[in-house]
PDB file of N, CA and C in Angstrom:
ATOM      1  N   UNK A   1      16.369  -7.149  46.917  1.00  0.00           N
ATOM      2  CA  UNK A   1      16.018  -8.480  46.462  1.00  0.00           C
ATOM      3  C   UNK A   1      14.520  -8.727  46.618  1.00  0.00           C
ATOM      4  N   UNK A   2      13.828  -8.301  47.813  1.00  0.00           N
ATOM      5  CA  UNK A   2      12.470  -7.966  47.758  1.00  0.00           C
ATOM      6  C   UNK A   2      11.467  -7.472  46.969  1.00  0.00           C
ATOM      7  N   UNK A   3      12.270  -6.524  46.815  1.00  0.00           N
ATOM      8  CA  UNK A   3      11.558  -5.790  45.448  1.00  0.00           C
ATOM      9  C   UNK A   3      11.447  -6.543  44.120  1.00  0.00           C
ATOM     10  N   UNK A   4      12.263  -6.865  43.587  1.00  0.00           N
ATOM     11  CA  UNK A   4      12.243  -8.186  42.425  1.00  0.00           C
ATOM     12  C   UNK A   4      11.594  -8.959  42.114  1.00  0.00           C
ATOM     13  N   UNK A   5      11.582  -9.547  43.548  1.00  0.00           N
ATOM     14  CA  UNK A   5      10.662 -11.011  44.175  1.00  0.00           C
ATOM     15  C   UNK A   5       8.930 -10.295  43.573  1.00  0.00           C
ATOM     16  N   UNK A   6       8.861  -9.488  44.459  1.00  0.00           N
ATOM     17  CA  UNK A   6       7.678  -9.051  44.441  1.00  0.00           C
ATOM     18  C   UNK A   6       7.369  -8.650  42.895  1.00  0.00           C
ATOM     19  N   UNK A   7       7.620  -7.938  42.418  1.00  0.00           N
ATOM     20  CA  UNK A   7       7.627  -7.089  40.760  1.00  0.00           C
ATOM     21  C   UNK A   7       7.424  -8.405  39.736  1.00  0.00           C
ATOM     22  N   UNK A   8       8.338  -9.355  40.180  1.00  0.00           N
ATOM     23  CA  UNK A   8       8.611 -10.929  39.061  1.00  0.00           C
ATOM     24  C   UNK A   8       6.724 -11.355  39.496  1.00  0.00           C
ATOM     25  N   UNK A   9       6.539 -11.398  41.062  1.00  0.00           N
ATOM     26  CA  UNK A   9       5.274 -12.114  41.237  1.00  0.00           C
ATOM     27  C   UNK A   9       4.186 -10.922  40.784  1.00  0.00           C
ATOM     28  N   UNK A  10       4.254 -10.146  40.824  1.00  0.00           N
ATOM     29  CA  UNK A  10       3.169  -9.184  40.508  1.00  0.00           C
ATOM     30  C   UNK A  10       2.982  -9.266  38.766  1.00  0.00           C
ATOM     31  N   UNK A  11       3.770  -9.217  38.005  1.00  0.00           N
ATOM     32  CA  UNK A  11       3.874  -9.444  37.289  1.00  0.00           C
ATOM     33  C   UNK A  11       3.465 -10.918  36.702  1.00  0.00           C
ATOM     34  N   UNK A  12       4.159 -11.500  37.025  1.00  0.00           N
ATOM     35  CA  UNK A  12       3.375 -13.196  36.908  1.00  0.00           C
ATOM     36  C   UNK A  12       2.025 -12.941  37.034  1.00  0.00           C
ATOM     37  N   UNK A  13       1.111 -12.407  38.166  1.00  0.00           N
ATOM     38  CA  UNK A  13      -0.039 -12.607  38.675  1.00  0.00           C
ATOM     39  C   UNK A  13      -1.121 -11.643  36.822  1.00  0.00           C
ATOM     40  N   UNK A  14      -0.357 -10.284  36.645  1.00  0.00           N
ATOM     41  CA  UNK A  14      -1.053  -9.946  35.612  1.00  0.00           C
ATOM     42  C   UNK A  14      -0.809 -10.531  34.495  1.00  0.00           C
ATOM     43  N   UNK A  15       0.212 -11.071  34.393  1.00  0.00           N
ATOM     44  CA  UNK A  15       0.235 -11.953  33.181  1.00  0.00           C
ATOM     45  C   UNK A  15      -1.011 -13.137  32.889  1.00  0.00           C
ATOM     46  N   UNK A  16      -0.999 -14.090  34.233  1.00  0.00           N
ATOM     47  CA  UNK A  16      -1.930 -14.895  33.812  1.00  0.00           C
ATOM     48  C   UNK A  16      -3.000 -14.294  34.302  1.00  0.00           C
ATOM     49  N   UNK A  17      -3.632 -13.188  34.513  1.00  0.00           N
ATOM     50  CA  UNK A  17      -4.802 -12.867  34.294  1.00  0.00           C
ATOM     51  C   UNK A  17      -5.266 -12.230  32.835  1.00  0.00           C
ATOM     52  N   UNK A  18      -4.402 -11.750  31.866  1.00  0.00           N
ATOM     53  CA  UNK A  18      -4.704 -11.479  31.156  1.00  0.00           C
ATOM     54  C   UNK A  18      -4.862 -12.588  30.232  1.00  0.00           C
ATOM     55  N   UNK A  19      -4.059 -13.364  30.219  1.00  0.00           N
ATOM     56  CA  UNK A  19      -3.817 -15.079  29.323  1.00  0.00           C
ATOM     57  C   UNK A  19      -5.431 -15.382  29.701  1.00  0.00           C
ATOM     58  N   UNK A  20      -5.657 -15.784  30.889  1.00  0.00           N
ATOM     59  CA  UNK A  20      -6.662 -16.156  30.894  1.00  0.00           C
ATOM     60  C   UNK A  20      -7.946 -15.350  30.621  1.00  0.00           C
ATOM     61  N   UNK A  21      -8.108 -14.272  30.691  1.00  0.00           N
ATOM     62  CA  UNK A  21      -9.122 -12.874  30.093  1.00  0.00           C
ATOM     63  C   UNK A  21      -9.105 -13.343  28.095  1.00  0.00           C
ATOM     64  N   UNK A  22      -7.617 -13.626  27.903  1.00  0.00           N
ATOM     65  CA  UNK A  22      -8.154 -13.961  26.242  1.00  0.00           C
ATOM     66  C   UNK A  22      -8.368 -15.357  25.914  1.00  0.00           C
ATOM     67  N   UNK A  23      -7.775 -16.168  26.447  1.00  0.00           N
ATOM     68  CA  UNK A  23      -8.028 -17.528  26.039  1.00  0.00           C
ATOM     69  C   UNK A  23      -8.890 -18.572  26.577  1.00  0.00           C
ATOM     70  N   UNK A  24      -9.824 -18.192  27.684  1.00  0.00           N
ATOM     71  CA  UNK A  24     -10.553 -18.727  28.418  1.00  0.00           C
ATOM     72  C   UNK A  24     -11.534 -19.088  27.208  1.00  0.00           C
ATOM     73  N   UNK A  25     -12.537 -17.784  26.999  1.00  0.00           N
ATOM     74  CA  UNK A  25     -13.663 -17.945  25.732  1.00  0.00           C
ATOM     75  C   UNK A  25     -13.401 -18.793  24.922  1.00  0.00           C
ATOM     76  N   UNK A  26     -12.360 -19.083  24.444  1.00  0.00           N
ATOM     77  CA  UNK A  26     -12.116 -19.992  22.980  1.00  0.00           C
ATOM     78  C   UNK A  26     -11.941 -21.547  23.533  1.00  0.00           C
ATOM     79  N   UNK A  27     -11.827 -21.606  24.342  1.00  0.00           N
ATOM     80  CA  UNK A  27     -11.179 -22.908  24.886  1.00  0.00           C
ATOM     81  C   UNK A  27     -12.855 -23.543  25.270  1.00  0.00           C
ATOM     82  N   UNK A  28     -13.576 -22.516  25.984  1.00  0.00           N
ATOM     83  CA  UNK A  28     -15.304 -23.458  26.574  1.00  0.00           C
ATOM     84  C   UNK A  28     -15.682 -23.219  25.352  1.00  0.00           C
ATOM     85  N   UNK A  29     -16.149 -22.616  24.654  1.00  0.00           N
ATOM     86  CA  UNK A  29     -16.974 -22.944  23.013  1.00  0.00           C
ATOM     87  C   UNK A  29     -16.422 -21.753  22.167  1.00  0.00           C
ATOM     88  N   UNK A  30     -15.746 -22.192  20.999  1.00  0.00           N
ATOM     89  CA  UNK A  30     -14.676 -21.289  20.010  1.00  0.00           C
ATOM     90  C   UNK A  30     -15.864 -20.954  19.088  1.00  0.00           C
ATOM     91  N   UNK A  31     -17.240 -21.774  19.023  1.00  0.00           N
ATOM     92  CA  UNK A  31     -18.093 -20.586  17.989  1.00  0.00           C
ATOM     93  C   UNK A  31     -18.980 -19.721  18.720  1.00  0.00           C
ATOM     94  N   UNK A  32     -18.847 -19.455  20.318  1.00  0.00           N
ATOM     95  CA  UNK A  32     -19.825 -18.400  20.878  1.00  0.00           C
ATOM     96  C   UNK A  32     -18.622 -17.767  21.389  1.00  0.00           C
ATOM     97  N   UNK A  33     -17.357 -17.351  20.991  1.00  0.00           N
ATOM     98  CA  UNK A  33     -16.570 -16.791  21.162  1.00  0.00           C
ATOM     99  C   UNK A  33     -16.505 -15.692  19.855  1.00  0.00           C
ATOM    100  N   UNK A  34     -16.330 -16.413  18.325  1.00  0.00           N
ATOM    101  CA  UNK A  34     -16.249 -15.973  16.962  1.00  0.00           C
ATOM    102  C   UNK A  34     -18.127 -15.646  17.005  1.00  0.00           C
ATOM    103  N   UNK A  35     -18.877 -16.095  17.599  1.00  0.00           N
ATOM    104  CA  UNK A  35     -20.020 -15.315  17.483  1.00  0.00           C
ATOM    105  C   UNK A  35     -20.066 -13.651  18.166  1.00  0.00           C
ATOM    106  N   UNK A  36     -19.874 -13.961  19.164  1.00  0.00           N
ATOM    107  CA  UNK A  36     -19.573 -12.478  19.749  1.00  0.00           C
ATOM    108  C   UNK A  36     -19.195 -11.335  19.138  1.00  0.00           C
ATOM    109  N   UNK A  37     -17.990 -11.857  18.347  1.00  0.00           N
ATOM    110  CA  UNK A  37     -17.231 -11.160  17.892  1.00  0.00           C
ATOM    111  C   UNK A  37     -17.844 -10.424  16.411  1.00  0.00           C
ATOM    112  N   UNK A  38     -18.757 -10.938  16.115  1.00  0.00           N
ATOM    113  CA  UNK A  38     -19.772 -10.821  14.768  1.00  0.00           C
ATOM    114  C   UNK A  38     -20.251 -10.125  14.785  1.00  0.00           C
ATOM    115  N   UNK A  39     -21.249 -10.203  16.509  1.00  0.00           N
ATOM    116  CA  UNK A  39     -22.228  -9.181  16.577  1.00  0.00           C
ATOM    117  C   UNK A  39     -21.950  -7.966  16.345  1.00  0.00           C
ATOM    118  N   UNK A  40     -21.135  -7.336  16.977  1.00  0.00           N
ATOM    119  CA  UNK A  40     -21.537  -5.589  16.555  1.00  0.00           C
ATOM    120  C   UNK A  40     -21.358  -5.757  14.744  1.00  0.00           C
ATOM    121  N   UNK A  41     -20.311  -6.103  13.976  1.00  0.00           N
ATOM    122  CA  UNK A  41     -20.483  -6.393  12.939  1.00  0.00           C
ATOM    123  C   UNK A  41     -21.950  -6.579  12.046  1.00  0.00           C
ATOM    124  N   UNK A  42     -22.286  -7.479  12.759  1.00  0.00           N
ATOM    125  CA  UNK A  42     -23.953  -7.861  12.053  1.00  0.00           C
ATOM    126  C   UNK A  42     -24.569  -6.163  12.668  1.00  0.00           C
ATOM    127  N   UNK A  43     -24.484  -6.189  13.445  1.00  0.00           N
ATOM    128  CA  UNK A  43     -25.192  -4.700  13.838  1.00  0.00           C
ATOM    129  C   UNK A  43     -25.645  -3.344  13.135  1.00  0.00           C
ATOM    130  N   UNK A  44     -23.715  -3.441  13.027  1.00  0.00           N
ATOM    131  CA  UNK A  44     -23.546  -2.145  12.283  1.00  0.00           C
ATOM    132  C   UNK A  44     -23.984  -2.499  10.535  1.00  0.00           C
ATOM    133  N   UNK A  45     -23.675  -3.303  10.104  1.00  0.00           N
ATOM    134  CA  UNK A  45     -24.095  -3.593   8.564  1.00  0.00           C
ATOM    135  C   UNK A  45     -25.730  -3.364   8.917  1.00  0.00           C
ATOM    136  N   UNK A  46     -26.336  -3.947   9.444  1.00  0.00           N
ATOM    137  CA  UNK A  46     -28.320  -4.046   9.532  1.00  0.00           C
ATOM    138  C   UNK A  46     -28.021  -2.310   9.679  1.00  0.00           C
ATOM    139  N   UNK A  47     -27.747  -1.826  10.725  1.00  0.00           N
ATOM    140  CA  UNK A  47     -27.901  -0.194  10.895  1.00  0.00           C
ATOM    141  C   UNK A  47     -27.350   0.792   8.756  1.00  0.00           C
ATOM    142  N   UNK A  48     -26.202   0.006   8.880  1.00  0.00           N
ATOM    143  CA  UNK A  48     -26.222   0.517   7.194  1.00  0.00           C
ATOM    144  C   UNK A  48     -27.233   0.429   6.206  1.00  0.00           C
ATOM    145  N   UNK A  49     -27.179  -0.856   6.120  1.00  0.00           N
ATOM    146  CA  UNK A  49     -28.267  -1.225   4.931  1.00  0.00           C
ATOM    147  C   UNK A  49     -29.587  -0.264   5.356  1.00  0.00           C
ATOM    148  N   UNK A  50     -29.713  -0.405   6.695  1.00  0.00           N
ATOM    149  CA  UNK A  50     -31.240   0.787   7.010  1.00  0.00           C
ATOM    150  C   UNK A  50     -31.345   1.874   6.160  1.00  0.00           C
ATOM    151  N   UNK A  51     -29.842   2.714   6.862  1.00  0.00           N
ATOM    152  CA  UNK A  51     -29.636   3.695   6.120  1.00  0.00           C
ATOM    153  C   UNK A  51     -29.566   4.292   4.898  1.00  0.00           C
ATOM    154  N   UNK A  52     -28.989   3.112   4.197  1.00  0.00           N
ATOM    155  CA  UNK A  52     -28.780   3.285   2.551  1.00  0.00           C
ATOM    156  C   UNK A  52     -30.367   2.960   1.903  1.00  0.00           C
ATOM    157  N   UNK A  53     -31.217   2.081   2.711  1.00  0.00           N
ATOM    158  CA  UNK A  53     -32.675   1.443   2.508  1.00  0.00           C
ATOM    159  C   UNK A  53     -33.621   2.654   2.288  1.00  0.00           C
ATOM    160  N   UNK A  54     -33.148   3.625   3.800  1.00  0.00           N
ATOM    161  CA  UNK A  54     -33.988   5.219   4.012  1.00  0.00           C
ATOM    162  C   UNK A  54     -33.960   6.371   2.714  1.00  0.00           C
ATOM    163  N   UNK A  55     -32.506   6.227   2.486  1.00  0.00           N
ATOM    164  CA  UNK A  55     -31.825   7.283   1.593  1.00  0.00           C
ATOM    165  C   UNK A  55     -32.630   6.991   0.396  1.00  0.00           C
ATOM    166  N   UNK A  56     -32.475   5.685  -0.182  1.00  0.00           N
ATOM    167  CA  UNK A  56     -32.924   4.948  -1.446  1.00  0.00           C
ATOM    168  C   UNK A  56     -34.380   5.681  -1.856  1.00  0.00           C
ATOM    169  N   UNK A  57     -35.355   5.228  -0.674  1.00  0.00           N
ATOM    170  CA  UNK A  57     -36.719   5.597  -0.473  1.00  0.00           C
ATOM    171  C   UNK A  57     -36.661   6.870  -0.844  1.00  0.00           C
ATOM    172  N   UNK A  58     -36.265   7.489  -0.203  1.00  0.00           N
ATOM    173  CA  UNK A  58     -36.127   9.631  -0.212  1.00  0.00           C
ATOM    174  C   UNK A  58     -36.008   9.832  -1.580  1.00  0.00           C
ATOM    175  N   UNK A  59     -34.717   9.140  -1.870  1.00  0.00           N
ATOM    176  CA  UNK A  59     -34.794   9.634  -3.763  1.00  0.00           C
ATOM    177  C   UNK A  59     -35.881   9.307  -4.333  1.00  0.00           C
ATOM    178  N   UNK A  60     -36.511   7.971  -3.819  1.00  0.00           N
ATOM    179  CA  UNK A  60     -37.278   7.757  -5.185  1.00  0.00           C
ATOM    180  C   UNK A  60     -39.005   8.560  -4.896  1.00  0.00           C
ATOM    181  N   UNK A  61     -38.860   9.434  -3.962  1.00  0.00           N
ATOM    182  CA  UNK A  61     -39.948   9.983  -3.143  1.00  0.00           C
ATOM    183  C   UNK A  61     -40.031  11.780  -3.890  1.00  0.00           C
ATOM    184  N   UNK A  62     -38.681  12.096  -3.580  1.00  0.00           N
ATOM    185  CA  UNK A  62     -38.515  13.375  -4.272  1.00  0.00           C
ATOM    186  C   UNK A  62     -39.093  13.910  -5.780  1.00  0.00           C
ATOM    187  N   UNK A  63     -38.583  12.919  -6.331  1.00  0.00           N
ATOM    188  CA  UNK A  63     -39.425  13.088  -7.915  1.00  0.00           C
ATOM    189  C   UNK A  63     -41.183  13.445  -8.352  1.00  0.00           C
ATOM    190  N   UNK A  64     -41.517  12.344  -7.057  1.00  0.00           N
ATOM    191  CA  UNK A  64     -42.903  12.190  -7.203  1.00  0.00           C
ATOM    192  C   UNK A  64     -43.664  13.774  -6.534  1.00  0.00           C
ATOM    193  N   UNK A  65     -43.011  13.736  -5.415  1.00  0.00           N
ATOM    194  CA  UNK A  65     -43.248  14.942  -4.931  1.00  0.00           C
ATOM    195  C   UNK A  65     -43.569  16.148  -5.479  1.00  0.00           C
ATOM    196  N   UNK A  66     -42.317  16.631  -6.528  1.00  0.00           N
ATOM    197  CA  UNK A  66     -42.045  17.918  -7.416  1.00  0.00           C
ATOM    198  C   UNK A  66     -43.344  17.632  -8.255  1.00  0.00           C
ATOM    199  N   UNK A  67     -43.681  16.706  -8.965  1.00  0.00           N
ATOM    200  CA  UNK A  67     -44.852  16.644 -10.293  1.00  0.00           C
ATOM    201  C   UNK A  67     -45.890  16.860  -9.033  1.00  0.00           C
TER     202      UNK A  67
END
């Protein structure tokens, strides 16, 4: 019966730590929560566009090069 007790409360205890690990952020400010969540997003697109920006350049570099 100990065992139960304990497992039900241990359990309880990770439960609301995780409840509160996700729903805390949204509850003190829900747009620096959905901001967060952007960033690597915004990140990785700026790191693309670089890339595709670099590539772009190279082609139009190659041509000139050969003449």
């Amino acid at each position: 019966m100990g065992r139960i007790v304990t497992f039900v409360l241990g359990m309880s205890i990770v439960a609301a730590g995780v409840w509160y690990a996700l729903y805390r952020p949204a509850r003190m400010d829900p747009e620096a929560a959905a901001a967060r969540g952007l960033d690597t997003a915004r990140k990785a697109a700026d790191r693309i566009e670089g890339d595709m920006q670099k590539r772009a350049d190279d082609l139009l570099q190659q041509p000139q090069e050969q003449q």
